[in-house]
Every structure is written in structure tokens, then in C-alpha cells.
C-alpha atoms as a PDB file:
ATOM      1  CA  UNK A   1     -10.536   9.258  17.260  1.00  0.00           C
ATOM      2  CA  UNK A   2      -6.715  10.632  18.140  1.00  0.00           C
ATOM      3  CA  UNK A   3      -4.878  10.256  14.805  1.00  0.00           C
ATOM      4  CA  UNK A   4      -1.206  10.359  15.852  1.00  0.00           C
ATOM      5  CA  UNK A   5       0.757  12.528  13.057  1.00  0.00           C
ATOM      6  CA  UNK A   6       4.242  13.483  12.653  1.00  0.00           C
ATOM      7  CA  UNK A   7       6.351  16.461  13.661  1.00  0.00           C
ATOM      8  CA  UNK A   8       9.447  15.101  13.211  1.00  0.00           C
ATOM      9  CA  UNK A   9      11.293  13.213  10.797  1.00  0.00           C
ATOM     10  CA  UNK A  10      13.945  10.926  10.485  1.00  0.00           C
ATOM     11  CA  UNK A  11      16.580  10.185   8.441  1.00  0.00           C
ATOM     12  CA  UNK A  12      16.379   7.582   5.800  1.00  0.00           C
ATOM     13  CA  UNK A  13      18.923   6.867   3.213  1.00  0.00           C
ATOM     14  CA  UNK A  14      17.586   3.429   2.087  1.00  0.00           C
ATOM     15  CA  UNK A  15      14.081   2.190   0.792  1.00  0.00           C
ATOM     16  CA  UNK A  16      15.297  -0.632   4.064  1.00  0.00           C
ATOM     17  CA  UNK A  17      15.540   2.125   6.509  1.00  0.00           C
ATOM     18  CA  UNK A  18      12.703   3.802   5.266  1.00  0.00           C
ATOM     19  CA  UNK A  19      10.709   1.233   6.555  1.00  0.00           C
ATOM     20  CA  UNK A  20      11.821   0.969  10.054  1.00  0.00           C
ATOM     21  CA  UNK A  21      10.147   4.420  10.309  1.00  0.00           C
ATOM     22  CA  UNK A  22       6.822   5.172  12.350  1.00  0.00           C
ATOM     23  CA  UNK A  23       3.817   4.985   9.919  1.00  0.00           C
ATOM     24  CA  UNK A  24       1.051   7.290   9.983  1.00  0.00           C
ATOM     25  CA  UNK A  25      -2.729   6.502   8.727  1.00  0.00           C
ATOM     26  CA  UNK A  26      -4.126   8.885   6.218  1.00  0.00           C
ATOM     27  CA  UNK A  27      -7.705   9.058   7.467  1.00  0.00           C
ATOM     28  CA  UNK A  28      -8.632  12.303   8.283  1.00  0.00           C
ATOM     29  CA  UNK A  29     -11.972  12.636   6.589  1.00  0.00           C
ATOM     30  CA  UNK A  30     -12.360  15.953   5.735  1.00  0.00           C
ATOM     31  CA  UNK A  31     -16.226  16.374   4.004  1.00  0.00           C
ATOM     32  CA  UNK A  32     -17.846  13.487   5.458  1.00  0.00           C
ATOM     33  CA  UNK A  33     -21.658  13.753   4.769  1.00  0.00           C
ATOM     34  CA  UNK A  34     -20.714  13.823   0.858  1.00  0.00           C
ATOM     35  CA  UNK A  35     -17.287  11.880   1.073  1.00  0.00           C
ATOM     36  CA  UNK A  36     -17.288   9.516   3.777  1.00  0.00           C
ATOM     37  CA  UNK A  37     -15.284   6.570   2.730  1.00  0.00           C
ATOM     38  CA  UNK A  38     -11.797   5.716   4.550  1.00  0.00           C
ATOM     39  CA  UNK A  39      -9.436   3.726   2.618  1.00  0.00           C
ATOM     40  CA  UNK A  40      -6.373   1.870   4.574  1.00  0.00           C
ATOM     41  CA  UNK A  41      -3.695   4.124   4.044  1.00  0.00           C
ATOM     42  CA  UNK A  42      -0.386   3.837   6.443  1.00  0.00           C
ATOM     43  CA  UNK A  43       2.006   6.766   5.271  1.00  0.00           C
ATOM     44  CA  UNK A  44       6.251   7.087   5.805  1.00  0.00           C
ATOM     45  CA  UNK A  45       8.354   9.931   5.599  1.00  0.00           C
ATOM     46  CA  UNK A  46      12.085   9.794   5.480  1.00  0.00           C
ATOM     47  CA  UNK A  47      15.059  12.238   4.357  1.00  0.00           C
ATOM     48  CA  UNK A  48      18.760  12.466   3.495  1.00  0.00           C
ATOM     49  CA  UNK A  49      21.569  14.927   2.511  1.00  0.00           C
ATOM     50  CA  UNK A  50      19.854  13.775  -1.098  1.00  0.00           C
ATOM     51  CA  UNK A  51      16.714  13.908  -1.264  1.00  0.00           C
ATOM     52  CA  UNK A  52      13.494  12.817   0.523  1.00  0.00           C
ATOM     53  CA  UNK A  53      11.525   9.272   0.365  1.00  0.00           C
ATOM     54  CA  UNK A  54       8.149   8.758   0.605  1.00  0.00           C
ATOM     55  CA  UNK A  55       6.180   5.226   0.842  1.00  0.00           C
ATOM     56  CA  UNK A  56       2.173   4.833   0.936  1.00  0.00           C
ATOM     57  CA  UNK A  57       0.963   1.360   1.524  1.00  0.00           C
ATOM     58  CA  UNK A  58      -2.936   1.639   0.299  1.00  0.00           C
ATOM     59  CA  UNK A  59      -5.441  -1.488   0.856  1.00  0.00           C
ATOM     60  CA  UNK A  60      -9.109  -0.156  -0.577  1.00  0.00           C
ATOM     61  CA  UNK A  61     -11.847  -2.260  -2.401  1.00  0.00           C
ATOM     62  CA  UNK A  62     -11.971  -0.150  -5.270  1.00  0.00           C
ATOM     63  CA  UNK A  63      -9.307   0.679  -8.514  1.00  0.00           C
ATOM     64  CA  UNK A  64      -8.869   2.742 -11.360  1.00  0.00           C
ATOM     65  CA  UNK A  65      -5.687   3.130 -13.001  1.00  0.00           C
ATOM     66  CA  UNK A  66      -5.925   4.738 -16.365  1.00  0.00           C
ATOM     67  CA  UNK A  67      -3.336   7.585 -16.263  1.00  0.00           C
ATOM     68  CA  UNK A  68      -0.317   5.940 -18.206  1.00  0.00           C
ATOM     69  CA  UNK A  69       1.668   8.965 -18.809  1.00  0.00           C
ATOM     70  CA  UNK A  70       3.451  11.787 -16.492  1.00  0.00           C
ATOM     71  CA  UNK A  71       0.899  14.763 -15.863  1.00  0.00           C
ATOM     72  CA  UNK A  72      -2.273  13.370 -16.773  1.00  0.00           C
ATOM     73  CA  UNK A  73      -4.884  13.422 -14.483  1.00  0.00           C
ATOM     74  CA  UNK A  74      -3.517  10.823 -12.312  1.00  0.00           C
ATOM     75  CA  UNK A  75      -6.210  12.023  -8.762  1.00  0.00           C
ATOM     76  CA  UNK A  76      -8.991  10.815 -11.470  1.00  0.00           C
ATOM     77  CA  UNK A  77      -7.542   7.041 -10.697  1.00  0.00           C
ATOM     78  CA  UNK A  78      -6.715   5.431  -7.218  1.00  0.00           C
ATOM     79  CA  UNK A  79      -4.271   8.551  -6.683  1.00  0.00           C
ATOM     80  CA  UNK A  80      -1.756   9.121  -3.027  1.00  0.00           C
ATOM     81  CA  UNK A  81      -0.294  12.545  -2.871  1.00  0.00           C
ATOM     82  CA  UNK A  82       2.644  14.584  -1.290  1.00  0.00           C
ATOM     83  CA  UNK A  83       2.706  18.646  -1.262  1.00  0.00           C
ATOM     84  CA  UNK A  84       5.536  19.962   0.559  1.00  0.00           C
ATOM     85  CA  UNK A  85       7.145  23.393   0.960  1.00  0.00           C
ATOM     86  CA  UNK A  86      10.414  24.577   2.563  1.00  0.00           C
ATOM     87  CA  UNK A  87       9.166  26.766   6.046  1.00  0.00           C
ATOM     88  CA  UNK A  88       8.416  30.338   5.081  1.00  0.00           C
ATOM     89  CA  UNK A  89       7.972  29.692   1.540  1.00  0.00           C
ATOM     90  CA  UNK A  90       4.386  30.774  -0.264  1.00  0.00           C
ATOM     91  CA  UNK A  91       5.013  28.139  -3.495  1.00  0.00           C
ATOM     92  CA  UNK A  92       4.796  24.461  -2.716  1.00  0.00           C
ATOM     93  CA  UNK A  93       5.201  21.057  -4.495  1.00  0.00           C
ATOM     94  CA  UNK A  94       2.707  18.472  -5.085  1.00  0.00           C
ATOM     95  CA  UNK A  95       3.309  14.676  -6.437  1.00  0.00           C
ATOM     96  CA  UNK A  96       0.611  13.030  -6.840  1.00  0.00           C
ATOM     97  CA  UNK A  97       0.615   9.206  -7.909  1.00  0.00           C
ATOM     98  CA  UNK A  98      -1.346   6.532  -9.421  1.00  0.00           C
ATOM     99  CA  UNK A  99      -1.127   3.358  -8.146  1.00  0.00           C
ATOM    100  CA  UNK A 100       1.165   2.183 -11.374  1.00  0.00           C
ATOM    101  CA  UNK A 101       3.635   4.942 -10.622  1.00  0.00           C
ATOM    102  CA  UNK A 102       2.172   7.267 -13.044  1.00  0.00           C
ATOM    103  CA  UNK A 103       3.383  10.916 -11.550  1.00  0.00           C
ATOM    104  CA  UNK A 104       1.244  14.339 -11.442  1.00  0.00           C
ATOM    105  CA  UNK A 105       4.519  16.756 -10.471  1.00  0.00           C
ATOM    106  CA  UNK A 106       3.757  20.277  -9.910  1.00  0.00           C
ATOM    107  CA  UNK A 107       4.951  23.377  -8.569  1.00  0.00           C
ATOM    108  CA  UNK A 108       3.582  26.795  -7.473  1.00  0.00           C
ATOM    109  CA  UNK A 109       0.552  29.037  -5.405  1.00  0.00           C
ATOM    110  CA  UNK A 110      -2.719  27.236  -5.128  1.00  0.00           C
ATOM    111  CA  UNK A 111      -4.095  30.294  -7.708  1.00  0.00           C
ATOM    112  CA  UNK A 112      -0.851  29.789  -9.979  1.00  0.00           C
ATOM    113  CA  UNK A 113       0.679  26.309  -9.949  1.00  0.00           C
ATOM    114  CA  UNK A 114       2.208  24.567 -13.300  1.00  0.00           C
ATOM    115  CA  UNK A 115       2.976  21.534 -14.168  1.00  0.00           C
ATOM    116  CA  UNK A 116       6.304  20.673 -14.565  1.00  0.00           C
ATOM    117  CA  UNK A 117       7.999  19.370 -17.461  1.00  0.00           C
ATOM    118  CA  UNK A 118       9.138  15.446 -18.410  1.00  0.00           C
ATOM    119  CA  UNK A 119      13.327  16.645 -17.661  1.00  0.00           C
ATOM    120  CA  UNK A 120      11.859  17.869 -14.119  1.00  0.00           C
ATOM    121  CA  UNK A 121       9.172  14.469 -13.251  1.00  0.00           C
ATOM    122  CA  UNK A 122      11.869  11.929 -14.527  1.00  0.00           C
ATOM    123  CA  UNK A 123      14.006  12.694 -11.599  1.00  0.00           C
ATOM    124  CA  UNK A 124      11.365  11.909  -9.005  1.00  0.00           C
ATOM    125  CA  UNK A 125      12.438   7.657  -8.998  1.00  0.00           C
ATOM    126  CA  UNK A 126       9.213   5.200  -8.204  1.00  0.00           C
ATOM    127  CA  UNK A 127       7.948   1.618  -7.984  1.00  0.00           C
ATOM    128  CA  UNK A 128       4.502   0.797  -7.148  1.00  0.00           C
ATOM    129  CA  UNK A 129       3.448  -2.791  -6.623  1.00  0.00           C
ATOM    130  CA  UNK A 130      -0.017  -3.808  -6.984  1.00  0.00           C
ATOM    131  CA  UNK A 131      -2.230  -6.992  -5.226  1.00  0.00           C
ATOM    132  CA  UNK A 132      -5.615  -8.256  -5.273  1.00  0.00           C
ATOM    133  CA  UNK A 133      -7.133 -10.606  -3.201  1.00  0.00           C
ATOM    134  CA  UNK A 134     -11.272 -11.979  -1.959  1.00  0.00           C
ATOM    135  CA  UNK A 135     -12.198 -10.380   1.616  1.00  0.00           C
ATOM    136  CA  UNK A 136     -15.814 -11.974   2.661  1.00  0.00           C
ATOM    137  CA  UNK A 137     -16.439 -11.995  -1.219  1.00  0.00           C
ATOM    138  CA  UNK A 138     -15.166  -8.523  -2.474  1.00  0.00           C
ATOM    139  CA  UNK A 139     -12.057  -7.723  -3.990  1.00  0.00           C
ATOM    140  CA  UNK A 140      -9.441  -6.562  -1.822  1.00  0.00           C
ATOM    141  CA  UNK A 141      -6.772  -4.079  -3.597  1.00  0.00           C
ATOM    142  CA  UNK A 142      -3.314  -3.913  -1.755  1.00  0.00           C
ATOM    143  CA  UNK A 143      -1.004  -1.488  -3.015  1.00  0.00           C
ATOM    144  CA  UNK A 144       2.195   0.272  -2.437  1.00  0.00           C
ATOM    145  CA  UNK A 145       3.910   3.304  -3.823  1.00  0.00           C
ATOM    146  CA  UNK A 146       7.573   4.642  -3.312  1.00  0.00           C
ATOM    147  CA  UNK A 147       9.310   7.446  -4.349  1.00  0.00           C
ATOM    148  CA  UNK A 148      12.583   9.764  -4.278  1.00  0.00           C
ATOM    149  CA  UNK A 149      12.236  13.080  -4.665  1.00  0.00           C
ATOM    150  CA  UNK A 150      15.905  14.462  -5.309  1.00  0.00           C
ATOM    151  CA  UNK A 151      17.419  17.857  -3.477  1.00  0.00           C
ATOM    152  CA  UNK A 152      18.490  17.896  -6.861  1.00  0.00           C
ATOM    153  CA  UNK A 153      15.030  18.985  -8.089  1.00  0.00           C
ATOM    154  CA  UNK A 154      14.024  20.341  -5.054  1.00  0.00           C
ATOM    155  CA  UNK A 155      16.452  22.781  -5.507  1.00  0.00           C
ATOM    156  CA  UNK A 156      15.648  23.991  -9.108  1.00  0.00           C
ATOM    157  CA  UNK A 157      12.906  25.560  -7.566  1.00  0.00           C
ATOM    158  CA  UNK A 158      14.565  26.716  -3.835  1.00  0.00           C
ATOM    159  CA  UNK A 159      18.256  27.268  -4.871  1.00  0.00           C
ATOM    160  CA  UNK A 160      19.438  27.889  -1.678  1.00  0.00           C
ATOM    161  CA  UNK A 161      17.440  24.469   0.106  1.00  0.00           C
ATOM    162  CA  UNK A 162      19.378  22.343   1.570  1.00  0.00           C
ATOM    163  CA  UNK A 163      18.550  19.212   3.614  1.00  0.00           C
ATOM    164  CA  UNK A 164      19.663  18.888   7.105  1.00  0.00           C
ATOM    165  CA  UNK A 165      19.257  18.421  10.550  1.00  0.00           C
ATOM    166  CA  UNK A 166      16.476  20.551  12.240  1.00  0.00           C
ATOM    167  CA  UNK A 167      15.424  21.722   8.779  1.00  0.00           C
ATOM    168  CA  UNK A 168      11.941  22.288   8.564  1.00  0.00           C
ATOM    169  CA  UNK A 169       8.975  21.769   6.110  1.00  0.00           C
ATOM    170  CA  UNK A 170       5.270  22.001   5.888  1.00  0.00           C
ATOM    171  CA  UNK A 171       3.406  18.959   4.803  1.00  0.00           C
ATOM    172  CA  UNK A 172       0.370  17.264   3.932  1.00  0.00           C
ATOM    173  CA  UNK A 173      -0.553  14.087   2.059  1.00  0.00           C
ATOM    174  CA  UNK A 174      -3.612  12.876   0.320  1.00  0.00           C
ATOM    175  CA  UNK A 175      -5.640   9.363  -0.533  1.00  0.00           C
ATOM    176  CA  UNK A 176      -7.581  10.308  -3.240  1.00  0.00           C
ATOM    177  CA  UNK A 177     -10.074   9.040  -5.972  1.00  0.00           C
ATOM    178  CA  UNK A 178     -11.893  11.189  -7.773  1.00  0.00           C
ATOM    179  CA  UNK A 179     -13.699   8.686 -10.639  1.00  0.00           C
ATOM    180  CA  UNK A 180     -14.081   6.456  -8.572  1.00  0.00           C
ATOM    181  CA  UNK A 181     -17.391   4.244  -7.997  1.00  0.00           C
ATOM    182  CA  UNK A 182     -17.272   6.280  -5.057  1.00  0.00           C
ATOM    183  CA  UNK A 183     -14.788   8.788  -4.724  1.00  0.00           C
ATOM    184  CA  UNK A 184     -13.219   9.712  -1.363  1.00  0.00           C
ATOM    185  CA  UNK A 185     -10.778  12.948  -0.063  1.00  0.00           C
ATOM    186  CA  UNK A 186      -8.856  12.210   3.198  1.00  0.00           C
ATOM    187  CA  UNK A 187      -5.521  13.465   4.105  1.00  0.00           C
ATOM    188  CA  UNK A 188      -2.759  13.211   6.958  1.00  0.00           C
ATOM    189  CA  UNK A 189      -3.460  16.784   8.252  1.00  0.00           C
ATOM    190  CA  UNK A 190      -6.930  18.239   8.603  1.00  0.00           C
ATOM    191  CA  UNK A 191      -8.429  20.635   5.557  1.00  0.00           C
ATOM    192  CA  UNK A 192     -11.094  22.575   6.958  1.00  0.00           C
ATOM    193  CA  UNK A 193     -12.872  24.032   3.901  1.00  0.00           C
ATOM    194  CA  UNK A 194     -16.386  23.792   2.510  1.00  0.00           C
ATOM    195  CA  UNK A 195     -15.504  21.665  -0.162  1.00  0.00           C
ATOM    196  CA  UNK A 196     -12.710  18.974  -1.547  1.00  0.00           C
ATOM    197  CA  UNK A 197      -9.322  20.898  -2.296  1.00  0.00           C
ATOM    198  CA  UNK A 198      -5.961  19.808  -1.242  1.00  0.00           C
ATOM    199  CA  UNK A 199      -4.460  22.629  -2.671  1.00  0.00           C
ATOM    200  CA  UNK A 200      -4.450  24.695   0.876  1.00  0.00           C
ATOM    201  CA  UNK A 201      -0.724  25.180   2.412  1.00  0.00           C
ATOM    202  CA  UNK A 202      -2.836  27.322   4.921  1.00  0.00           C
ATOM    203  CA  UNK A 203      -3.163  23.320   6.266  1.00  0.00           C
ATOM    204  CA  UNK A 204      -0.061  22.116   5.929  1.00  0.00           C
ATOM    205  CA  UNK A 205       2.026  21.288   9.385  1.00  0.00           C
ATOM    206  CA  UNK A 206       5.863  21.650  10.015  1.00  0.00           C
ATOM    207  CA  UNK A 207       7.830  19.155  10.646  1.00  0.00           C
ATOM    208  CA  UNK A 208      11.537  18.846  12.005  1.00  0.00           C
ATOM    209  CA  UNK A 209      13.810  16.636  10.318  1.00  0.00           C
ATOM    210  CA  UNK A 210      16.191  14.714  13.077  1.00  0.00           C
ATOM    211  CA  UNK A 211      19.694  14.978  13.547  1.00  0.00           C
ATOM    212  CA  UNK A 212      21.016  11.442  11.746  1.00  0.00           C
ATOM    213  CA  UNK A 213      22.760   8.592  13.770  1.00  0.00           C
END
């Protein structure tokens, strides 16, 4: 099935413009005759002289949300995830999200990554919203997650970044759910490796960010 994805990206300096954007679906499943399960995932991608904005609206007919705290183990629960990387770069970042908000923030090589401390996650801003609802007698999960992700922190890591027209980075993101009744790996971008692991720039794409209006 074509799976349109991005390879541009355009600006966005509101959550309001944000979601005038194109949305992509997450559903590339990558190890299906283990993992096969597809949750609804529609995916949006916006940037500004500030900072970029992500938004991941999630329906699925399972939840776990346990992870309460920045950096736990948040890809256990009902988890969406962002890695990103200037072009050229070897270290990347990845967010990773519960669906309460609850932020994995890291940094680093797929052999050498850290986590990053509370002064460095409390500047990535988010709101998640969580519904339920009774599909042909199941429970129906419908779920949202936004979030800023500053130049200002972006930078502590590139000091020389800077956001702008024709810039480009390499992304993926992720629908994940590890401890989950049944646990499920897709992403935006295809991972071709023998098992689960979204730590792989090697798969990340580029994308162009568009001149503003």
C-alpha cells in the first residue's frame, strides 16, 4: 500500500497552524509475522525560527499509561516517538511520549545515547488529551499528543543549529507499545532490521523545511 511521507516541511508557529499541515499515517509495519498490529496513528510536523512542533493523534483499542515521571520507561506504555538529527550529524535526539505527556528525552549514537537531565526535558512543552469510547463492543482509545521542542535545547547539543528555510533534518517517528496485551513497532519511515529497534539513523529520511509565507 503507497504510504505518502514527507520531504518537506512547513512552517508552523502556532499549535492552530500546526494543524492546517498535511498529516502522515504511522503504519509502516516493520516485523510483521511477530508484530503485526497497526494502530491509527496520523502524524504532523511543523517548525519555526524557535523551535519545532510535533502532534500525534493515536486511536488504538488498547492502553497502558504507567510512566508518571520524565525518563522512565515511557515505550513500556502506549508510547509515540520523534528522533531527529541535524543533516550530517552521527548523534541524534529521541522523545518519546506516553500518552499522559510523560517524556523519555535522549540524546546520542545508537551504541552511546544518555538520557538527559530534568533542566534539559522541562523545556520540551506538552499536552496530551486522552478519550475513550465503545466501537462494536470494544473500547476505543483516542488520543493526542503535542509538543515543542525549543532551538533553545536543540542547540545545547548542536551550537551552531539554527532553524531556517531549506534547512535540513533526518527523521523518523514511532507508535509503540511494548507491555502491551499485544505490543506493536511501526514507524513513519521503513526499519529494515531483523528485529524491533528504532534506534537506526541509518533509516532516518531528510526532510527540507519550507521557506515561510
Amino acid at each position: 500500500m503507497n504510504n505518502p511521507t514527507p520531504n518537506t516541511v512547513a512552517a508552523a508557529d502556532s499549535i492552530e497552524e500546526l494543524k492546517k499541515l498535511p498529516k502522515y499515517a504511522i503504519r509502516n509495519v516493520n516485523w510483521p509475522d511477530r508484530y503485526p498490529l497497526c494502530p491509527e496513528v496520523r502524524f504532523q510536523l511543523g517548525w519555526s525560527e524557535t523551535g519545532l512542533m510535533v502532534r500525534f493523534q493515536v486511536k488504538e483499542e488498547q492502553m497502558r499509561r504507567i510512566c508518571l515521571n520524565d525518563n522512565e520507561e515511557v515505550y513500556e506504555d502506549s508510547c509515540v516517538e520523534f528522533f531527529f538529527r541535524p543533516e550530517g550529524e552521527t548523534t541524534y535526539f529521541n522523545l518519546e511520549f506516553n500518552s499522559r505527556g510523560t517524556l523519555l528525552l535522549g540524546h546520542g549514537e545508537p551504541r552511546n545515547r544518555r538520557r538527559l537531565p530534568p533542566e534539559q526535558t522541562e523545556l520540551v512543552t506538552r499536552n496530551a488529551f486522552l478519550l475513550s469510547s465503545e466501537k462494536n463492543g470494544k473500547t476505543q482509545f483516542e488520543w493526542e499528543l503535542r509538543a515543542t521542542i525549543p532551538l533553545e535545547l536543540i542547540r545545547q547539543e548542536y551550537p551552531d543549529f539554527i532553524l531556517s528555510p531549506n534547512c535540513i533534518l533526518e527523521i523518523n517517528a514511532y507508535k509503540c507499545g511494548d507491555k502491551l496485551p499485544e505490543p506493536h513497532f511501526v514507524s513513519l519511515f521503513p526499519i529494515f532490521t531483523e528485529k524491533p529497534n528504532f534506534h537506526c539513523p541509518q533509516f532516518f529520511q531528510p526532510v527540507r523545511l519550507k521557506e515561510m509565507k
